[in-house]
N, C-alpha and C. Protein backbone atom coordinates (compact mmCIF):
# COMPACT_ATOMS: atom_id res chain seq x y z
N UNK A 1 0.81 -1.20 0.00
CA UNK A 1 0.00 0.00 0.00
C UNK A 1 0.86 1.26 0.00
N UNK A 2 2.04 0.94 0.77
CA UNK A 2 2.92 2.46 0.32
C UNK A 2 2.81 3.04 -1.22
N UNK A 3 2.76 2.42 -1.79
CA UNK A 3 3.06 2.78 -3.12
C UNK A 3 2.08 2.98 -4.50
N UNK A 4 0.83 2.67 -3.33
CA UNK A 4 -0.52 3.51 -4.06
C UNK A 4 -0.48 4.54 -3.83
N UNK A 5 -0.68 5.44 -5.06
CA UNK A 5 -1.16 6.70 -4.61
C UNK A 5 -2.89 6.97 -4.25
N UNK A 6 -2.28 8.40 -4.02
CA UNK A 6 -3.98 9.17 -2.95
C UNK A 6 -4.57 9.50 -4.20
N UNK A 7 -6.23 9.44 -3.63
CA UNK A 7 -7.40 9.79 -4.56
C UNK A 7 -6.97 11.38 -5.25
N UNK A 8 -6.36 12.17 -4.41
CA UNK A 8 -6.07 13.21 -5.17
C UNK A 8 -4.93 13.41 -5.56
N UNK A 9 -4.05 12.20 -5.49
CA UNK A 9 -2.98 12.56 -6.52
C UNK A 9 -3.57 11.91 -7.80
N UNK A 10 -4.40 10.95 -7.52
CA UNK A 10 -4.47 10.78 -9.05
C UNK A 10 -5.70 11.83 -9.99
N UNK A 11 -6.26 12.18 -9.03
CA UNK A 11 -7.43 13.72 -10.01
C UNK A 11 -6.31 14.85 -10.20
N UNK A 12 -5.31 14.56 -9.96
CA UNK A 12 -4.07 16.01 -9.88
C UNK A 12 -3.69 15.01 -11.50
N UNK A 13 -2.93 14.26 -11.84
CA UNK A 13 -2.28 13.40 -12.52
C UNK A 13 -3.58 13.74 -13.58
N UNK A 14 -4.74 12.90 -13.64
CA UNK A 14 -5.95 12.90 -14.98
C UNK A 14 -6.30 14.10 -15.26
N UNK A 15 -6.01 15.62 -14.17
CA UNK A 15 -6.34 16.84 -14.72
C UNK A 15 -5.06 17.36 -15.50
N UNK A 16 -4.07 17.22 -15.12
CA UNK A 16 -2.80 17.42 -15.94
C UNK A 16 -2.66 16.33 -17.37
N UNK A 17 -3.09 15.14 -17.32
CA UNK A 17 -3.06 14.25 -18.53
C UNK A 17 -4.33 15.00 -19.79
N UNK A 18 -5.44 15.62 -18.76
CA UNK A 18 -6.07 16.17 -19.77
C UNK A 18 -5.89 17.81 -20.36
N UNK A 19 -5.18 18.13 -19.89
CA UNK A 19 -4.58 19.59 -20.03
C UNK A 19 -3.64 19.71 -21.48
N UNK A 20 -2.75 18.66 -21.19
CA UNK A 20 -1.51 18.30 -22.24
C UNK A 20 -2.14 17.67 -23.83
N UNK A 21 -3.37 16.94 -23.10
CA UNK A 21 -4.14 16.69 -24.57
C UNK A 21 -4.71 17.50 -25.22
N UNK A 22 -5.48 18.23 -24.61
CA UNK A 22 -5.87 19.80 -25.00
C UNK A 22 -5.24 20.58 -25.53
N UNK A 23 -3.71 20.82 -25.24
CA UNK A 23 -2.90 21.57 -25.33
C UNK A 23 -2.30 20.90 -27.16
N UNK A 24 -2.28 19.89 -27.43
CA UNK A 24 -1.87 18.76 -28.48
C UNK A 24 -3.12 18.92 -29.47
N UNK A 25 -4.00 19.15 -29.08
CA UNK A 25 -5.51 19.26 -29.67
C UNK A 25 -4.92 20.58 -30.01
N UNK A 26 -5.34 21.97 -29.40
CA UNK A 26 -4.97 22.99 -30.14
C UNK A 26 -3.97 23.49 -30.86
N UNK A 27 -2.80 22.56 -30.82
CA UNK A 27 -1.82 23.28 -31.33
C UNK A 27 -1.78 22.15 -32.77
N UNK A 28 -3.08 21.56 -32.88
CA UNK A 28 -3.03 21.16 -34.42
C UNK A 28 -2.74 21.78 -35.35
N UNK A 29 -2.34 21.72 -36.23
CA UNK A 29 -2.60 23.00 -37.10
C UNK A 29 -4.06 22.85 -38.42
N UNK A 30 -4.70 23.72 -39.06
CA UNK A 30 -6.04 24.03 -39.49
C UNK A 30 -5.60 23.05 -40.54
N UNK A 31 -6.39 22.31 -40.77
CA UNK A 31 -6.68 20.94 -42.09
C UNK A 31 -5.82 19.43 -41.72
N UNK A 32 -5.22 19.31 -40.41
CA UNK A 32 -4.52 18.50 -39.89
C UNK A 32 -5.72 17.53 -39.09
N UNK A 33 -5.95 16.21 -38.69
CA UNK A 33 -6.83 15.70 -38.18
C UNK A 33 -6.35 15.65 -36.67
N UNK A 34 -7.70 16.58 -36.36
CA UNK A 34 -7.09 16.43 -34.19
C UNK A 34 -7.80 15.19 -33.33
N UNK A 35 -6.57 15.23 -32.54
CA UNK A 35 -7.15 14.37 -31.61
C UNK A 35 -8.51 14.56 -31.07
N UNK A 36 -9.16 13.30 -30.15
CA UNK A 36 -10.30 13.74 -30.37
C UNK A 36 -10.24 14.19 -28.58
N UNK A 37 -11.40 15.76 -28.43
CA UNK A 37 -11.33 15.97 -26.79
C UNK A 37 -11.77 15.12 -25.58
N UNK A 38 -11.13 15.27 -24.45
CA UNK A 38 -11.51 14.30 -23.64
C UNK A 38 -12.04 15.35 -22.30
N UNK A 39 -12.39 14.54 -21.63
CA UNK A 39 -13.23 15.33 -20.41
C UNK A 39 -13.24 14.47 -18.98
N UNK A 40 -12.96 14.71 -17.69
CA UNK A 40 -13.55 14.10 -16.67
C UNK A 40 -14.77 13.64 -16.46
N UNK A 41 -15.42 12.27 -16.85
CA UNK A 41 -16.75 12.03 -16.64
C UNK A 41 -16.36 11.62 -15.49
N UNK A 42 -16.45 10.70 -14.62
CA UNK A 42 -16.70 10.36 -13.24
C UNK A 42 -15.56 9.43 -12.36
N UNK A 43 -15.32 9.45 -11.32
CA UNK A 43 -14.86 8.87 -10.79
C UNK A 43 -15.38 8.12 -9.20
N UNK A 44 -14.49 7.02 -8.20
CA UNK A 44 -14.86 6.46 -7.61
C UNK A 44 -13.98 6.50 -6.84
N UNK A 45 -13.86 7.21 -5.63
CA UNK A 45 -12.68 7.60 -4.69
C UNK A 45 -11.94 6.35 -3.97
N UNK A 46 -12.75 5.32 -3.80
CA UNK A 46 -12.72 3.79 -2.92
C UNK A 46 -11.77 3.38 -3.59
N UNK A 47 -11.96 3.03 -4.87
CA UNK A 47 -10.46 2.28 -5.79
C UNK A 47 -9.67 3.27 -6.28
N UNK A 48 -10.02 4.32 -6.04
CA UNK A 48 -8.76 5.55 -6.62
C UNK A 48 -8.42 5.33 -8.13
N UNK A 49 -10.13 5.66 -8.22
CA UNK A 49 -9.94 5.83 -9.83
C UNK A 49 -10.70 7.16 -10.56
N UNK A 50 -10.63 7.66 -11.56
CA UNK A 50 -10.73 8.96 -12.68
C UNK A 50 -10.91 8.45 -13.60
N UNK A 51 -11.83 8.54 -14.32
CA UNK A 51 -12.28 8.41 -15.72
C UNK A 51 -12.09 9.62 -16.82
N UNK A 52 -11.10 9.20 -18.00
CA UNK A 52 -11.03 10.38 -18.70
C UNK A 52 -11.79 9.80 -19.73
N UNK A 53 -12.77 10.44 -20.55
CA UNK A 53 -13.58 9.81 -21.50
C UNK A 53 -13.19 10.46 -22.99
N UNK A 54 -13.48 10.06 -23.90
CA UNK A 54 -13.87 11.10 -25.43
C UNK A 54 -14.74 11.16 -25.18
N UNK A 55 -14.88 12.58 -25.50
CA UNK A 55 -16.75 13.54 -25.63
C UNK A 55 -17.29 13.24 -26.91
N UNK A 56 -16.51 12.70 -28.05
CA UNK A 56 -17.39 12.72 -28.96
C UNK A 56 -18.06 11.04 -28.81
N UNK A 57 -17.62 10.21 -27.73
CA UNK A 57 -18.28 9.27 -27.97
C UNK A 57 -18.99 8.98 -26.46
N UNK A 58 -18.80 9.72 -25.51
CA UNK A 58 -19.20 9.13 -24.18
C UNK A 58 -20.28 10.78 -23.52
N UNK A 59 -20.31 11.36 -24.48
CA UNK A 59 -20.66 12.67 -23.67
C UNK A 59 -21.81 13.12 -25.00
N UNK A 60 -22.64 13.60 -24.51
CA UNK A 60 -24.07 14.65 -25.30
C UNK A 60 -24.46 16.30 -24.21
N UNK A 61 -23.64 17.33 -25.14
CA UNK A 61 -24.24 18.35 -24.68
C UNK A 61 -25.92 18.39 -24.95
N UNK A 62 -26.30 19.37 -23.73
CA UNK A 62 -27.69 19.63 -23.76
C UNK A 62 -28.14 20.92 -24.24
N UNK A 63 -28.71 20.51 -25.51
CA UNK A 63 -28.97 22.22 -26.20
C UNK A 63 -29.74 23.14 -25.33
N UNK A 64 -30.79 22.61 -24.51
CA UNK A 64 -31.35 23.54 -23.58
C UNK A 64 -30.32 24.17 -22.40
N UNK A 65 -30.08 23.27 -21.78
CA UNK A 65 -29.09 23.92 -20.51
C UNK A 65 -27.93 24.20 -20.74
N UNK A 66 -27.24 23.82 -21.94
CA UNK A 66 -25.52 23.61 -21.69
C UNK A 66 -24.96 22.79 -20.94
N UNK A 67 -25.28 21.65 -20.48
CA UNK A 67 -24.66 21.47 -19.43
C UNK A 67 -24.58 19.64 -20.65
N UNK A 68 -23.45 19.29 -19.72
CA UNK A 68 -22.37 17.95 -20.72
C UNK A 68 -23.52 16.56 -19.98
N UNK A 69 -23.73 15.78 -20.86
CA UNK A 69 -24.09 14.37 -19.77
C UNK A 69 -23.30 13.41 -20.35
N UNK A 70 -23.02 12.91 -19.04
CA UNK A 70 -21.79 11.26 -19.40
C UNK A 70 -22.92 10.68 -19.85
N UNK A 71 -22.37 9.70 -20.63
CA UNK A 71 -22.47 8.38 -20.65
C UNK A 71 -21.48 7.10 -21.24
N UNK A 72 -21.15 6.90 -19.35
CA UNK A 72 -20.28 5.98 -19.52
C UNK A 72 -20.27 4.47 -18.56
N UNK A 73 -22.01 4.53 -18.25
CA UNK A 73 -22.08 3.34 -18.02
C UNK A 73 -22.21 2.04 -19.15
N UNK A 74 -22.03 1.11 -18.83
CA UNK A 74 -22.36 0.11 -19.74
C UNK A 74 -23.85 -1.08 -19.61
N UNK A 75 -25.03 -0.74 -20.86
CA UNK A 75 -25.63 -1.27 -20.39
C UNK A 75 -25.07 -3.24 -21.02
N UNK A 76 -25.09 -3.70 -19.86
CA UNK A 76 -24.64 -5.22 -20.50
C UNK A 76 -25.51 -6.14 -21.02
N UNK A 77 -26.86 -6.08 -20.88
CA UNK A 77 -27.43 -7.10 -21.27
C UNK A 77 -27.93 -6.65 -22.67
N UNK A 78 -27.78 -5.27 -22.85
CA UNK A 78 -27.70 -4.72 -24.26
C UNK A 78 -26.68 -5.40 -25.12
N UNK A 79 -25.49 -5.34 -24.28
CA UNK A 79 -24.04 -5.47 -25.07
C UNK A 79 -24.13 -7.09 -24.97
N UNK A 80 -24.63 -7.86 -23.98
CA UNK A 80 -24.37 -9.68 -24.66
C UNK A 80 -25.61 -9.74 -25.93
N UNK A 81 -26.75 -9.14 -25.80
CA UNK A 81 -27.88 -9.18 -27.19
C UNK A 81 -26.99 -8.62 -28.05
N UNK A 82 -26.52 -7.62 -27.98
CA UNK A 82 -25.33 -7.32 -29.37
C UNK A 82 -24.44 -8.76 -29.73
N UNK A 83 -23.97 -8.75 -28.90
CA UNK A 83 -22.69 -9.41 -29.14
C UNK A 83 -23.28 -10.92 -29.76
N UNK A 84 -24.18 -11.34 -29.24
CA UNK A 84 -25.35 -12.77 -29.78
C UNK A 84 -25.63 -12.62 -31.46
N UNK A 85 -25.85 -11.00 -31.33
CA UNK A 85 -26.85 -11.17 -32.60
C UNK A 85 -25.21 -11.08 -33.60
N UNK A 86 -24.43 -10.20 -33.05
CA UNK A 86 -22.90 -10.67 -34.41
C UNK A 86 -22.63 -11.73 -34.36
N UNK A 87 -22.40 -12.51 -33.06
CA UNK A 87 -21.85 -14.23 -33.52
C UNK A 87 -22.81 -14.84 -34.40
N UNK A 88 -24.36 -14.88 -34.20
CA UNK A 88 -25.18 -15.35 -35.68
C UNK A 88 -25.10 -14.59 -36.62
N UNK A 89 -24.76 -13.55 -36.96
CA UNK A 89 -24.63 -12.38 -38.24
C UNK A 89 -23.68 -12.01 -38.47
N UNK A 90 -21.93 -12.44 -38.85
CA UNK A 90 -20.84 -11.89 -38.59
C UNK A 90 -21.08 -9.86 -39.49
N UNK A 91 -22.40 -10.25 -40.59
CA UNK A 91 -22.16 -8.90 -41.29
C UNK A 91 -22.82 -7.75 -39.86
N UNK A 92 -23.34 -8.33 -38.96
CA UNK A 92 -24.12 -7.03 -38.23
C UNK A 92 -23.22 -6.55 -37.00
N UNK A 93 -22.66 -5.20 -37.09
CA UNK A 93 -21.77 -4.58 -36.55
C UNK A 93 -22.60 -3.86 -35.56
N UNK A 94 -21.39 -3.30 -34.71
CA UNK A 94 -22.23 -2.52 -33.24
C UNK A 94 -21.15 -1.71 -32.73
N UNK A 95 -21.60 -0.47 -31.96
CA UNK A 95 -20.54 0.21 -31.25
C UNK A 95 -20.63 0.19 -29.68
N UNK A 96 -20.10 1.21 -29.64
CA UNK A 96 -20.04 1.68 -28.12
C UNK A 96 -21.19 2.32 -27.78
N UNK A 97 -21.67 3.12 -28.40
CA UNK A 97 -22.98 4.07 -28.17
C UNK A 97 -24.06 2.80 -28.41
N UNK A 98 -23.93 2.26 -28.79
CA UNK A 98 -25.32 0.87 -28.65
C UNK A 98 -25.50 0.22 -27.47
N UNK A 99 -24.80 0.43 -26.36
CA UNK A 99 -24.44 0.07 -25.37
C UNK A 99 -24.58 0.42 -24.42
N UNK A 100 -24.34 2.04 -24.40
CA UNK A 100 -23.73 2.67 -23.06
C UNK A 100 -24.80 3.08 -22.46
N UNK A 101 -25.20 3.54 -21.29
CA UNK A 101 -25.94 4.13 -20.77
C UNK A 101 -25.83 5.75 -20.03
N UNK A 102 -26.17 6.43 -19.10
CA UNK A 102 -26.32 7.62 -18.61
C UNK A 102 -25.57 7.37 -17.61
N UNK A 103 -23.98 8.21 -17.01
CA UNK A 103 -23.51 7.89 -15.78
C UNK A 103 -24.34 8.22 -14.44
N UNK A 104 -24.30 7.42 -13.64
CA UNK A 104 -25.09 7.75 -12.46
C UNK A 104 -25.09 9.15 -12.06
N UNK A 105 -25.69 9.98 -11.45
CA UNK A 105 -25.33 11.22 -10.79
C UNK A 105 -24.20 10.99 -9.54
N UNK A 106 -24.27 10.15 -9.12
CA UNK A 106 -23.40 9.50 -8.13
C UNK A 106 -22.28 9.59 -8.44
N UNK A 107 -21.91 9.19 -9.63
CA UNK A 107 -20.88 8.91 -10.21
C UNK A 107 -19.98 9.68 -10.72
N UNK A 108 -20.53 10.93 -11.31
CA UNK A 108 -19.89 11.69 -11.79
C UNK A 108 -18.71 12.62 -11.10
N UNK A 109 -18.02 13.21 -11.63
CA UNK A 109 -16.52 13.80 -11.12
C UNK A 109 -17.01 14.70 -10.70
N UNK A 110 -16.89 15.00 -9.47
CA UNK A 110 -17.07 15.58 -8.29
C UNK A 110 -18.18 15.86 -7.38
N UNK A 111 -18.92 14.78 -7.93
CA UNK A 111 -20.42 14.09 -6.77
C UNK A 111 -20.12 14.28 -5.88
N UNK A 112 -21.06 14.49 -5.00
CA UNK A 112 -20.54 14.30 -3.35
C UNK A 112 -20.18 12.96 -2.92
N UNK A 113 -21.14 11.86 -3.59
CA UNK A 113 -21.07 10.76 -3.03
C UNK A 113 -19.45 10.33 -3.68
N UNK A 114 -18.48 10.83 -4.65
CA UNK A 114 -17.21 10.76 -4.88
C UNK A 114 -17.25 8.96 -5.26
N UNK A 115 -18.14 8.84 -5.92
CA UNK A 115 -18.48 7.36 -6.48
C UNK A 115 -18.76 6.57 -6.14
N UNK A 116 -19.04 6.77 -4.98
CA UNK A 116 -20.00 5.50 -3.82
C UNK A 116 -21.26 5.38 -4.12
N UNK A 117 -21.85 4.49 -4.63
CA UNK A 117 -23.14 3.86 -4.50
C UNK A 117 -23.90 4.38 -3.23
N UNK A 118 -25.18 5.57 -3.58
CA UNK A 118 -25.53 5.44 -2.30
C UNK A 118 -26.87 4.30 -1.80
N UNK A 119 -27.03 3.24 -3.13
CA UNK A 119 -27.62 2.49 -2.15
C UNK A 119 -26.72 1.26 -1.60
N UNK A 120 -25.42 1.65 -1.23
CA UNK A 120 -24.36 0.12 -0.99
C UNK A 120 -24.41 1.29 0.78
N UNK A 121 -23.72 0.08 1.79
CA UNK A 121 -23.29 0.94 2.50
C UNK A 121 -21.72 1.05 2.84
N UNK A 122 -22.07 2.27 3.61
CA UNK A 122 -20.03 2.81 3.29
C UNK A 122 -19.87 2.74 4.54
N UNK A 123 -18.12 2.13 5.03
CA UNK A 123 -18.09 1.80 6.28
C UNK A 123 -17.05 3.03 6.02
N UNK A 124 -16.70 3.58 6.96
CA UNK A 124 -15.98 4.90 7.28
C UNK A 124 -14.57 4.16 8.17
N UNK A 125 -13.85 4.65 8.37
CA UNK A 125 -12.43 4.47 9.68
C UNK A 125 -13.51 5.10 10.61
N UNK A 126 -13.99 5.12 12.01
CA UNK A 126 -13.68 5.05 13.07
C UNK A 126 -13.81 6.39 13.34
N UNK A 127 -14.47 7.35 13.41
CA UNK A 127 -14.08 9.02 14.21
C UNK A 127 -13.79 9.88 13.00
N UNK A 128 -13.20 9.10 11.77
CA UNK A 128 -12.72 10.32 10.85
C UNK A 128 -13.42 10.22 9.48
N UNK A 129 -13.88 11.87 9.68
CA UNK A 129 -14.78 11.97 8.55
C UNK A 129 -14.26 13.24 7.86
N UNK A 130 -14.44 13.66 6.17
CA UNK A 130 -13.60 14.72 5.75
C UNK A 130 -14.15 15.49 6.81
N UNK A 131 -13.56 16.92 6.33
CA UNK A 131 -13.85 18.45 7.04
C UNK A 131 -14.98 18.83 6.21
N UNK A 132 -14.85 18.70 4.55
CA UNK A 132 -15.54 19.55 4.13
C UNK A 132 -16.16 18.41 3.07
N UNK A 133 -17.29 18.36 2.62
CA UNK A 133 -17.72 17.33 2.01
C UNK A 133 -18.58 17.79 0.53
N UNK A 134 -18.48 19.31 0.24
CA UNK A 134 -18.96 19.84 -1.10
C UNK A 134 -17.81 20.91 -1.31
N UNK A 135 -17.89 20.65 -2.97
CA UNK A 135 -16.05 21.94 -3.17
C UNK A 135 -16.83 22.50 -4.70
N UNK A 136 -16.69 23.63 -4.88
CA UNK A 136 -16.73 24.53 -5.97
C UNK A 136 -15.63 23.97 -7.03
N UNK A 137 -16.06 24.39 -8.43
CA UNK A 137 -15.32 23.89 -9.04
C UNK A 137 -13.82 24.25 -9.58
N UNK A 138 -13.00 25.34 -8.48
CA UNK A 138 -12.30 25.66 -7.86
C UNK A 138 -11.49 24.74 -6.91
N UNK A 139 -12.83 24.14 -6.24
CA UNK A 139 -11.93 22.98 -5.06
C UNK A 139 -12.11 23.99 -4.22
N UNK A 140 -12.95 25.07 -4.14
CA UNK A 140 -12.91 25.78 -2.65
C UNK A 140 -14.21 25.21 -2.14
N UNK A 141 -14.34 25.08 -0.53
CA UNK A 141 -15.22 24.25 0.02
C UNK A 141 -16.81 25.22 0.30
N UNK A 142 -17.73 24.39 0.20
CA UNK A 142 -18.79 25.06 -0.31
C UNK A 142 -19.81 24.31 0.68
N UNK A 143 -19.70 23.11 1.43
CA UNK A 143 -20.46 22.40 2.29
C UNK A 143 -19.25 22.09 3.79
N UNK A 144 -19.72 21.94 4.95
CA UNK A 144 -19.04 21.61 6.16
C UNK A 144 -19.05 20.04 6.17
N UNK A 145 -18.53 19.52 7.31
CA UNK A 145 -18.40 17.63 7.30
C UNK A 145 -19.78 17.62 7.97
N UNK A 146 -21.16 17.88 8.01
CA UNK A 146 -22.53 17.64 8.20
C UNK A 146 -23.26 18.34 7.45
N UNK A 147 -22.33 18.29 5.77
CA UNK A 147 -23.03 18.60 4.41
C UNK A 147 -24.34 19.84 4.64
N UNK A 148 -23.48 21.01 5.53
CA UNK A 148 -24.51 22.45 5.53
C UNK A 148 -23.42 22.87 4.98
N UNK A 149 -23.89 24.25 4.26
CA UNK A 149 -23.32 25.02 3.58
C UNK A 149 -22.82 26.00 4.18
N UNK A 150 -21.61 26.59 4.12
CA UNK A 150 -20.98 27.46 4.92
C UNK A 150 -21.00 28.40 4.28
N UNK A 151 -20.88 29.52 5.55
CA UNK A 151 -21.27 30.81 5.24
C UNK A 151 -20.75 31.75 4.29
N UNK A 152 -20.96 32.82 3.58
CA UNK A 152 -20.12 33.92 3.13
C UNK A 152 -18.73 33.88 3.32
N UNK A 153 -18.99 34.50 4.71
CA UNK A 153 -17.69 34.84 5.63
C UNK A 153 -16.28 33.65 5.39
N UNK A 154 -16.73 32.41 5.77
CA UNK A 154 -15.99 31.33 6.03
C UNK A 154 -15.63 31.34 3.69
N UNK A 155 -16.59 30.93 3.63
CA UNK A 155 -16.11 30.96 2.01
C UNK A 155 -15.20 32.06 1.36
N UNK A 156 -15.21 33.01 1.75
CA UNK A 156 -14.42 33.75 1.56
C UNK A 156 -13.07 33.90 2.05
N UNK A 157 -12.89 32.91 3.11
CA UNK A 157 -11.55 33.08 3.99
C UNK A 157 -10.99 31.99 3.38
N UNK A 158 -11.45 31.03 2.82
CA UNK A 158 -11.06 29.60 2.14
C UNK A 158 -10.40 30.58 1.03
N UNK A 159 -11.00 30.90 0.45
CA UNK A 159 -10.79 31.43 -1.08
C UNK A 159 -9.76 32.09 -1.07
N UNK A 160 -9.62 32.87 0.19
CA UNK A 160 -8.69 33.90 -0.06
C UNK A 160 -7.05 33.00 0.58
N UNK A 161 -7.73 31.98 1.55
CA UNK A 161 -6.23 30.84 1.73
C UNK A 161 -5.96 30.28 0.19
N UNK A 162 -6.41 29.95 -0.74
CA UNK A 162 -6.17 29.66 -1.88
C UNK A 162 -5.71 29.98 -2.79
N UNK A 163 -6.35 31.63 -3.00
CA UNK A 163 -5.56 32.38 -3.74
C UNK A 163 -3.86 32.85 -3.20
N UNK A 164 -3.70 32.87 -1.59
CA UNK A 164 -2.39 32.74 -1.32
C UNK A 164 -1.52 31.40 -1.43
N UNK A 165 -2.40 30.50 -1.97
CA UNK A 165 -0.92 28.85 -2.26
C UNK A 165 -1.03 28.72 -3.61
N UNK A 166 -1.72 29.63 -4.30
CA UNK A 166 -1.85 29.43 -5.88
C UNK A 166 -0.74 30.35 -5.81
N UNK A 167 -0.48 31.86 -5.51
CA UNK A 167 0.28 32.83 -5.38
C UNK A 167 2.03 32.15 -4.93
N UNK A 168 1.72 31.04 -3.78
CA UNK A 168 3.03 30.44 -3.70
C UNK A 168 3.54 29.23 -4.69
N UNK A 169 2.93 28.60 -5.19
CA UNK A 169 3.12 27.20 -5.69
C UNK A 169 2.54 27.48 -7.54
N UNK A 170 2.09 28.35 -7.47
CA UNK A 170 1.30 28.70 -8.47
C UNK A 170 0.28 27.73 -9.04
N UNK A 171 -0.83 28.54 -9.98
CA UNK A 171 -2.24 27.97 -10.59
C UNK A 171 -1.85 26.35 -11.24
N UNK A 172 -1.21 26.15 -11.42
CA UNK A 172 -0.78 24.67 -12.33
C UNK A 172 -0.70 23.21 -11.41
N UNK A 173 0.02 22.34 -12.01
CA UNK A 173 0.03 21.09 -10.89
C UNK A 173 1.73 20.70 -11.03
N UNK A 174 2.71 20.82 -10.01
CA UNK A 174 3.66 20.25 -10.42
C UNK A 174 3.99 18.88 -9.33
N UNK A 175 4.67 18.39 -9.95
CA UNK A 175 5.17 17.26 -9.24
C UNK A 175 6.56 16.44 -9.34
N UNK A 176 6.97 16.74 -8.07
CA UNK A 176 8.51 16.32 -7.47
C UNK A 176 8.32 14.39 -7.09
N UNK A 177 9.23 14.68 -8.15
CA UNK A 177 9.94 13.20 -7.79
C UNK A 177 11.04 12.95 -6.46
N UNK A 178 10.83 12.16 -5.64
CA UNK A 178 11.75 12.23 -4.18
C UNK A 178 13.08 10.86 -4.67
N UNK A 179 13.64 10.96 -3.76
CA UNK A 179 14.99 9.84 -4.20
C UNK A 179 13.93 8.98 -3.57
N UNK A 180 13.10 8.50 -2.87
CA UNK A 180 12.56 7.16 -1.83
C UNK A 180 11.76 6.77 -2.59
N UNK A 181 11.31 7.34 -4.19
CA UNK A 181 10.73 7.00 -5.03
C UNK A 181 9.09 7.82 -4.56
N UNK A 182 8.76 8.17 -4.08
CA UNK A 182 7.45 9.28 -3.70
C UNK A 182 7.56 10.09 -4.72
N UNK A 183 6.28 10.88 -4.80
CA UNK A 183 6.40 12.26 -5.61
C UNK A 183 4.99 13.04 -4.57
N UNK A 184 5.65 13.90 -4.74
CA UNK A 184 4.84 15.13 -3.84
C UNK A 184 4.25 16.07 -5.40
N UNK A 185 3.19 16.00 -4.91
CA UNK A 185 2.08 16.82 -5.57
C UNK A 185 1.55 18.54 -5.25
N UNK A 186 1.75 19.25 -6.06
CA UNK A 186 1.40 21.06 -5.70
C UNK A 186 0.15 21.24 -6.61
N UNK A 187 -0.80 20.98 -5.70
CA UNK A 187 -2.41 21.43 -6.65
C UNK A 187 -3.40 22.26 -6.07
N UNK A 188 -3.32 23.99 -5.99
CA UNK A 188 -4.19 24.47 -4.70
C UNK A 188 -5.20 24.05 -4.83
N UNK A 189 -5.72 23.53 -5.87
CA UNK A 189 -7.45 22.85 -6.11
C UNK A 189 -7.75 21.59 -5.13
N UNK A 190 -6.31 21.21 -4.61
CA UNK A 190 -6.70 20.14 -3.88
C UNK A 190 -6.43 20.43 -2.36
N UNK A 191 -6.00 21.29 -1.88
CA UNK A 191 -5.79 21.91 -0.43
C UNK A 191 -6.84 21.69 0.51
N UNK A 192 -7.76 21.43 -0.09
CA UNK A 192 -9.19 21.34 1.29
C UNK A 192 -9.23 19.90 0.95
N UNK A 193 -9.34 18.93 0.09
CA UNK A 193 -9.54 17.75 0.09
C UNK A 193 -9.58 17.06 0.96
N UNK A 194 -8.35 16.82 1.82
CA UNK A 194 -7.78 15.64 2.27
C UNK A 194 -8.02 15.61 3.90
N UNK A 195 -8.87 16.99 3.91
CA UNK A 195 -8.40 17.36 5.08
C UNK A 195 -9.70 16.87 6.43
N UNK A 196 -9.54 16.47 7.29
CA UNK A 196 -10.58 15.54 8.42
C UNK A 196 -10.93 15.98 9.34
N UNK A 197 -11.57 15.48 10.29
CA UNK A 197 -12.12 15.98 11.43
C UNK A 197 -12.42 14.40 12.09
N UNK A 198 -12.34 14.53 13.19
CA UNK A 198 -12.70 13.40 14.49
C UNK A 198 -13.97 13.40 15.37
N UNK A 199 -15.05 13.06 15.32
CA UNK A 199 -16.45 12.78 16.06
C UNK A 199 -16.34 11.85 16.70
């Protein structure tokens, strides 16, 4: 277990993996074929995992709201009736979108439930529960550890601790490799994360 990394080193790691693709995406040049964009659909904090998806195949903007919907569940009993009807039909083909379904709300990258099933139950350690359990999409904290929303005042003092470790470490993500083989992570988006409280 030493040598797993933390749930937020790896959303530090998939936000920087998708930055650099972006960055590879725009600097196509005009009549060149680009990569295709990718996006954070959801993740599951328990196995310390991040899902980076293609939008052109896992994602449908919503012309009314704007707003992106995953879909990156898999429906399976869709996908063995697929897969039945090609082994009797080698000519009848199928994709991914024949398949997939709507990601849970649960599920998605930066749910509260942080990819827990809330109808499974979640056993906790013992006394320790985060501090803050809702974050702006900033990563500044926006709910307390008994999921009320904190005040003005307090939101504003977060924000303004943030804007001073972005100011030290700066807006980006870097990461130091140690001789013991560790790497230490600089992400002010992740500064409230990790952080607990004892009941």
């Amino acid at each position: 277990m030493s040598n797993t990394p933390w749930h937020h080193e790896i959303v530090a790691m998939v936000k920087k993996l998708q930055r650099e693709l972006q960055k590879i995406r725009d600097a196509t040049p005009e009549g060149k074929e680009k990569i295709p964009e990718y996006g954070i659909a959801c993740e599951h904090k328990h196995s310390v995992s991040v899902l980076l998806a293609r939008v052109d195949q896992f994602a449908l903007d919503d012309p009314v709201t704007g707003k992106r919907r995953w879909r990156t569940w898999i429906n399976y009993e869709k996908f063995q009736e697929l897969a039945a009807k090609h082994r009797d039909d080698p000519s009848f083909t199928f994709g991914v979108k024949d398949y997939v379904e709507d990601t849970p709300s649960w599920a998605l990258y930066g749910a509260e439930e942080e990819g827990f099933d809330p109808t499974d139950t979640r056993h906790r350690k013992k006394r320790k529960y985060p501090k803050y359990t809702k974050f702006d999409i900033d990563g500044v904290p926006t709910h307390d550890h008994d999921h009320q929303p904190l005040n003005d005042e307090e939101r504003a003092k977060l924000r303004s601790l943030m804007d001073l470790k972005k100011r030290e470490i700066g807006d980006g993500v870097s990461v130091i490799g140690l001789e013991s083989g560790e790497k230490v992570i600089h992400d002010a988006s992740l500064m409230f994360r990790g952080l607990t409280i004892k009941k």
